[in-house]
N, C-alpha and C. Protein backbone atom coordinates (compact mmCIF):
# COMPACT_ATOMS: atom_id res chain seq x y z
N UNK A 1 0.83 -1.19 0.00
CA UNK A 1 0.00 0.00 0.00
C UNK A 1 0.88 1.27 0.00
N UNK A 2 1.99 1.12 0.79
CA UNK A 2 2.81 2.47 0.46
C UNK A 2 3.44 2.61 -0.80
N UNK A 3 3.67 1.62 -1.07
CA UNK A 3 4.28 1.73 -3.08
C UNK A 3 3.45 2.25 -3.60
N UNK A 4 2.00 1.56 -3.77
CA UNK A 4 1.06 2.49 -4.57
C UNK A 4 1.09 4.13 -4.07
N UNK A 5 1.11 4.61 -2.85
CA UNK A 5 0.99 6.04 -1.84
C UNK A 5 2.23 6.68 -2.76
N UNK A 6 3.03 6.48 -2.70
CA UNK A 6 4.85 7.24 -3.51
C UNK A 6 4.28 6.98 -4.61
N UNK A 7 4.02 5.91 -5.46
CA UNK A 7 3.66 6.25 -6.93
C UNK A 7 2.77 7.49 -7.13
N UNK A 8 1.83 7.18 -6.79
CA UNK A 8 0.51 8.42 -7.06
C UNK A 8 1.06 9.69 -6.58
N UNK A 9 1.69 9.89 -5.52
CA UNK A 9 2.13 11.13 -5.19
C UNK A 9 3.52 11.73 -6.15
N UNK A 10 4.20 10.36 -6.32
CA UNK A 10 5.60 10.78 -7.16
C UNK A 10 5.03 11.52 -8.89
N UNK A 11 4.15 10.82 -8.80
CA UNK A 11 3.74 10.83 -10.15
C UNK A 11 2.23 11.93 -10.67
N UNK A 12 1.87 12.90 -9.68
CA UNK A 12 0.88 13.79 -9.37
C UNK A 12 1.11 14.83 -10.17
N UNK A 13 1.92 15.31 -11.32
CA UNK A 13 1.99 16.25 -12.04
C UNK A 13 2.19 16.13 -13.43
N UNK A 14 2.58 14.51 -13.29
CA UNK A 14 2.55 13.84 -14.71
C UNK A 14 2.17 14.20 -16.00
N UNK A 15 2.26 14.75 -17.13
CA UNK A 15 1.73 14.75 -17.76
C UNK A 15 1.47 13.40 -18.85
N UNK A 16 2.24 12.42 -18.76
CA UNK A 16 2.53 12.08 -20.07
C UNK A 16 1.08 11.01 -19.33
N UNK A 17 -0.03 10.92 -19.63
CA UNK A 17 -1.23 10.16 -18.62
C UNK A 17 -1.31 8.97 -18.97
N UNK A 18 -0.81 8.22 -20.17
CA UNK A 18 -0.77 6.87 -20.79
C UNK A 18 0.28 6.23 -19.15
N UNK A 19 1.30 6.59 -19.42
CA UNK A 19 2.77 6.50 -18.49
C UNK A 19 1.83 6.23 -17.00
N UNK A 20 1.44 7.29 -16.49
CA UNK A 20 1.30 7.63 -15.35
C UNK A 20 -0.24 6.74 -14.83
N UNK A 21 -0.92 6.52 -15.82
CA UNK A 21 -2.01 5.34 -15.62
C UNK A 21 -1.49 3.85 -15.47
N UNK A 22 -0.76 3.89 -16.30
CA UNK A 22 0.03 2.33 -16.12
C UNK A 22 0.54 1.84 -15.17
N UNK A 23 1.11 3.00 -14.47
CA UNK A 23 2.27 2.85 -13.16
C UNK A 23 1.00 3.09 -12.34
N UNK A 24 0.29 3.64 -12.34
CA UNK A 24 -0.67 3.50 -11.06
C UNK A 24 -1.84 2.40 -11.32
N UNK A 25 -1.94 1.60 -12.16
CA UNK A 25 -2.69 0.56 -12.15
C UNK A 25 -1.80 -0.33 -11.59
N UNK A 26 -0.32 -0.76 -11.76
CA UNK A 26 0.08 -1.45 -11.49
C UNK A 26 0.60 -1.79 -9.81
N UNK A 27 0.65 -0.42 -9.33
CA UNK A 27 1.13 -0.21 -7.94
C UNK A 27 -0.17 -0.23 -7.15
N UNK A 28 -1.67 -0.57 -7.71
CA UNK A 28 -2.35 -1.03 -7.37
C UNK A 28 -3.03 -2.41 -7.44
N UNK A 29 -2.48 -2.47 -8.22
CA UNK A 29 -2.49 -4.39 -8.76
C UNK A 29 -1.96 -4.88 -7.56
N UNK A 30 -0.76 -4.48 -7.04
CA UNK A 30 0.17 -5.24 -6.16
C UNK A 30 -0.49 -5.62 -4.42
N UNK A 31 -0.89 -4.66 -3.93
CA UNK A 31 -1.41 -4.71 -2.77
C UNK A 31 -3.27 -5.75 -3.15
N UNK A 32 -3.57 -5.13 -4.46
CA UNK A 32 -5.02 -5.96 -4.80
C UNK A 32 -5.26 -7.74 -4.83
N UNK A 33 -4.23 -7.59 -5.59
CA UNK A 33 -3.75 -9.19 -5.65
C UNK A 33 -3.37 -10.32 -4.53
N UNK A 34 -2.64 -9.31 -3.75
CA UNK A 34 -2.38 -10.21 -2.19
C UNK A 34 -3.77 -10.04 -1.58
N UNK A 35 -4.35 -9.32 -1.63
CA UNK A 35 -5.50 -9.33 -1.00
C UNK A 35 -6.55 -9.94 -1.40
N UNK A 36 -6.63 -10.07 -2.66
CA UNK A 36 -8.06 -11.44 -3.57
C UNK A 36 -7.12 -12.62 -2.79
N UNK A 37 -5.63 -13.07 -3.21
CA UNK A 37 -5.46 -14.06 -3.03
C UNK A 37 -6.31 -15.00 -1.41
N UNK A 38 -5.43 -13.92 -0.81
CA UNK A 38 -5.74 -14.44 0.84
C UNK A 38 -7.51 -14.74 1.42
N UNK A 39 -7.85 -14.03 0.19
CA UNK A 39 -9.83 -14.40 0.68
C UNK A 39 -10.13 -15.35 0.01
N UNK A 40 -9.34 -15.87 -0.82
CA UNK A 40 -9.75 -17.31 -1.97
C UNK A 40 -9.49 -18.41 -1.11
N UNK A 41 -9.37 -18.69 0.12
CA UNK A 41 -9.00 -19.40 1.30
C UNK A 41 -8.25 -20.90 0.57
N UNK A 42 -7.78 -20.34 -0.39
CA UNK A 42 -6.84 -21.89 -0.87
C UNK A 42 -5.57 -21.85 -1.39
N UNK A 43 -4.67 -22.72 -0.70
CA UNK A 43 -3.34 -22.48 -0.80
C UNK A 43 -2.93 -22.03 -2.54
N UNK A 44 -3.35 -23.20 -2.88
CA UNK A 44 -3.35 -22.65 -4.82
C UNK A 44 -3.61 -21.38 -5.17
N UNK A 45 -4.96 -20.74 -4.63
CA UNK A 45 -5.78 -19.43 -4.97
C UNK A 45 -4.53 -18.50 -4.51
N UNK A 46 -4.26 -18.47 -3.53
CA UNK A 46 -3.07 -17.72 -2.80
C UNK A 46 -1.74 -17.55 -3.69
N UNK A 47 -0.91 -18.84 -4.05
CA UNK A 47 0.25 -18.55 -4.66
C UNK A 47 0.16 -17.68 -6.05
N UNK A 48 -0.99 -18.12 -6.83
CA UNK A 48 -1.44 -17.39 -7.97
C UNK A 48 -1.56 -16.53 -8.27
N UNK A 49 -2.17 -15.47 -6.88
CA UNK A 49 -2.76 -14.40 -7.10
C UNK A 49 -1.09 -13.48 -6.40
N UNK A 50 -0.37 -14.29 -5.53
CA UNK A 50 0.97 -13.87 -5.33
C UNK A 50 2.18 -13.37 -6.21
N UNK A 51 2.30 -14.71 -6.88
CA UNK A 51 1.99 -15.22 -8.83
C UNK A 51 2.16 -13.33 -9.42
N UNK A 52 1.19 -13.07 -9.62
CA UNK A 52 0.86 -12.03 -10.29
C UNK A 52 0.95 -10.55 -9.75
N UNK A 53 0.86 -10.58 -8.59
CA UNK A 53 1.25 -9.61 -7.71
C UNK A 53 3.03 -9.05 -7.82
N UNK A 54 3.77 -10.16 -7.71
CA UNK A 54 5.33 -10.46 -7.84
C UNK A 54 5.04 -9.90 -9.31
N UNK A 55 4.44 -10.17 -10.61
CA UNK A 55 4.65 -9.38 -12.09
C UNK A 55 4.35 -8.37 -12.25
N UNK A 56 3.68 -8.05 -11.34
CA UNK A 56 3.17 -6.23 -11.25
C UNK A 56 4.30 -5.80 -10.64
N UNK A 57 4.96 -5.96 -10.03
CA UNK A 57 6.18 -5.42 -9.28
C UNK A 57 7.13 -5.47 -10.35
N UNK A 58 7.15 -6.50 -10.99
CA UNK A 58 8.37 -6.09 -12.35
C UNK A 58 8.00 -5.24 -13.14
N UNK A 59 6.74 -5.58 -13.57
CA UNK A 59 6.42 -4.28 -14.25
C UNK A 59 6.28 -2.94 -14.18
N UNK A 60 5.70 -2.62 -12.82
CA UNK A 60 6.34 -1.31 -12.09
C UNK A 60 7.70 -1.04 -12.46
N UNK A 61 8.46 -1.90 -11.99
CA UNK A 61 9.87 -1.55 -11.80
C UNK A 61 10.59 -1.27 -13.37
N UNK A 62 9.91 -1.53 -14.32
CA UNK A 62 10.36 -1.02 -15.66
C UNK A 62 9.53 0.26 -16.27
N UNK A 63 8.62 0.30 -15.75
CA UNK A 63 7.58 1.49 -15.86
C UNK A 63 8.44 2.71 -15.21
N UNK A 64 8.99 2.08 -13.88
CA UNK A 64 9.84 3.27 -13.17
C UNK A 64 10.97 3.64 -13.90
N UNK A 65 11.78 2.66 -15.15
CA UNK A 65 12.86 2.86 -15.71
C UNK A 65 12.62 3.63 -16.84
N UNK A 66 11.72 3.67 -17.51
CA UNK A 66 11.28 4.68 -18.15
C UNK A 66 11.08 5.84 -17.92
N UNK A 67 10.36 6.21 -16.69
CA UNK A 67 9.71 7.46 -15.82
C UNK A 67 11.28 8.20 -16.01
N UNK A 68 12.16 6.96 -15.59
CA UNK A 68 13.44 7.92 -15.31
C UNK A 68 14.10 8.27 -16.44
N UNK A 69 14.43 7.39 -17.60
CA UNK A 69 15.32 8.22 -18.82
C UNK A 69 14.38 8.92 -19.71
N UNK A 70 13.04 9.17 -18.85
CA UNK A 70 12.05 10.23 -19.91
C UNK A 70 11.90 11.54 -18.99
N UNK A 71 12.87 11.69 -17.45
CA UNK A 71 12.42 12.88 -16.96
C UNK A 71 11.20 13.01 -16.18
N UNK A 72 10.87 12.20 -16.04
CA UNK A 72 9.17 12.41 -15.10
C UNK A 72 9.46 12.39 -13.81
N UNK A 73 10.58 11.43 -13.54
CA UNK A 73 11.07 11.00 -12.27
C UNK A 73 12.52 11.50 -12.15
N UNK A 74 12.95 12.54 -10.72
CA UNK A 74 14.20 12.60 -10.37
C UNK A 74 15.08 10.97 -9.94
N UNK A 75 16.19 11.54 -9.79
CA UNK A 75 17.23 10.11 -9.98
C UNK A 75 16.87 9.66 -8.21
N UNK A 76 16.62 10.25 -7.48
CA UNK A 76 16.72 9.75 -6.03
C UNK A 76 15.86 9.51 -6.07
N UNK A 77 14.11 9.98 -6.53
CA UNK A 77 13.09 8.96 -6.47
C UNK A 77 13.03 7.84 -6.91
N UNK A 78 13.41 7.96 -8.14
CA UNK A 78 13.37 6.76 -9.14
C UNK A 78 13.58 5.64 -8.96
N UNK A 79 15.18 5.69 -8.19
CA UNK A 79 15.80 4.90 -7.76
C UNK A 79 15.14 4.16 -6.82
N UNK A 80 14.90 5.24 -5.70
CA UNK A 80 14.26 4.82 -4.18
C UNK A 80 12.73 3.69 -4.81
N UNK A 81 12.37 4.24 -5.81
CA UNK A 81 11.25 3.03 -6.08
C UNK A 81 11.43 1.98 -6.58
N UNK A 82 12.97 1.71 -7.77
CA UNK A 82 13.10 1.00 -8.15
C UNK A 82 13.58 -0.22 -6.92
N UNK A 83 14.53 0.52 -5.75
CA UNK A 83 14.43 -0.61 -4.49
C UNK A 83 13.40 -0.84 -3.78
N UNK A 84 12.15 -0.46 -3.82
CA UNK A 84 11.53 -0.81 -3.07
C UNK A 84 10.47 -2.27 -3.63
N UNK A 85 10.52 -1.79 -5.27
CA UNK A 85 10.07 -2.64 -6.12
C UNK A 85 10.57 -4.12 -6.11
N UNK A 86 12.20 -4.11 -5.94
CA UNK A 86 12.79 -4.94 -5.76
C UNK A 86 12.75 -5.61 -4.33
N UNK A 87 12.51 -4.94 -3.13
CA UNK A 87 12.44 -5.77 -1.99
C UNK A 87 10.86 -6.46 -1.97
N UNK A 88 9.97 -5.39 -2.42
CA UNK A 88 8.95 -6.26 -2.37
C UNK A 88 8.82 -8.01 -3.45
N UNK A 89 9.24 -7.32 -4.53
CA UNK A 89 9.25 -8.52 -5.18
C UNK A 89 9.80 -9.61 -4.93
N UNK A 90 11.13 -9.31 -4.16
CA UNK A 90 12.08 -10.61 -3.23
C UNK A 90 11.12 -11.09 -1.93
N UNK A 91 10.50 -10.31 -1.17
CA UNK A 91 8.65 -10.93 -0.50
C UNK A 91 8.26 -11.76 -0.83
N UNK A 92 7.51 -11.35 -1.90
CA UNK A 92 6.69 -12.24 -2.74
C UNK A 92 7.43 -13.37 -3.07
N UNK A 93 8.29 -13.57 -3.56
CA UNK A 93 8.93 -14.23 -4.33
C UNK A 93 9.32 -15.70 -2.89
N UNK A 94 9.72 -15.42 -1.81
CA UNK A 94 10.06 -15.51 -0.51
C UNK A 94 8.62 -16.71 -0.35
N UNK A 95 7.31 -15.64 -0.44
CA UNK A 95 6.77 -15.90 0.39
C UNK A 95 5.83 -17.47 -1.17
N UNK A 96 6.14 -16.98 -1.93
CA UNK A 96 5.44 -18.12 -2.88
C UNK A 96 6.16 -19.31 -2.12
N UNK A 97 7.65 -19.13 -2.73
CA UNK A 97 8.20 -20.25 -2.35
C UNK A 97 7.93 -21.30 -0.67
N UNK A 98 7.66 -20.44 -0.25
CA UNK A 98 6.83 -21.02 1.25
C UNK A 98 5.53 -21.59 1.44
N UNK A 99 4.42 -20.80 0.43
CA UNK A 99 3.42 -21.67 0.29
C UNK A 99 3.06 -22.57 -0.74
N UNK A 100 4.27 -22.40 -1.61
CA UNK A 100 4.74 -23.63 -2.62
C UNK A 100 5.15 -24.99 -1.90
N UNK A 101 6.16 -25.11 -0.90
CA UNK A 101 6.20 -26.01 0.01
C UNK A 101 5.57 -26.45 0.84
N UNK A 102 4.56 -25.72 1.59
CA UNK A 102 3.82 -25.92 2.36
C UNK A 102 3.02 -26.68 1.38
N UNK A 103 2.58 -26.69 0.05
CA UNK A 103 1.45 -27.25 -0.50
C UNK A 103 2.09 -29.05 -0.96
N UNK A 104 3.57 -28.99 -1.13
CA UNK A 104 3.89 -30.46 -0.94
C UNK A 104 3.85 -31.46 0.13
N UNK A 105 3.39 -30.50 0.92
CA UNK A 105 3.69 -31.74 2.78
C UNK A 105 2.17 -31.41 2.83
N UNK A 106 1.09 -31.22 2.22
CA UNK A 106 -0.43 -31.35 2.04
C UNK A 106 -0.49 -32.30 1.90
């Protein structure tokens, strides 16, 4: 939820609105997705929707690489999102692999 909060705010003067819709669909995808997953009360439903959550985060994170060699985004924001993109996605990524295992000792 704070990734999406810095996107929308980083990105509040935007003009280029194709750019700036994308990156905010996607930094809302991320928090949306963990959250369908976890109400689908099934380990499968869960990794899936994790799954996809973790590709919104890449995709952010190239959306942000653009923002930056097109000027929309200063280099210390940019950056600062492109790590945050990256820790979350190492999360996710973390946390599949955990309920990936957990679903073999089922």
């Amino acid at each position: 939820m704070n990734l999406c909060d810095e996107i929308y705010a980083a990105l509040k003067h935007c003009k280029d609105f194709g750019l700036r819709d994308q990156m905010q669909r996607a930094s809302v995808s991320i928090p949306s997705n963990i959250a369908e997953g976890f109400e689908l009360s099934t380990n499968k439903g869960l990794i899936r929707h994790l799954s996809i959550a973790k590709g919104s985060t890449g995709e952010l994170r190239t959306q942000v690489y653009i923002a930056l060699r097109q000027g929309y985004l200063n280099e210390n924001k940019g950056n600062e999102l492109v790590q945050i993109c990256k820790k979350i996605g190492g999360m996710l990524h973390s946390f599949i692999m955990a309920r990936k295992l957990k679903n073999r000792r089922l």
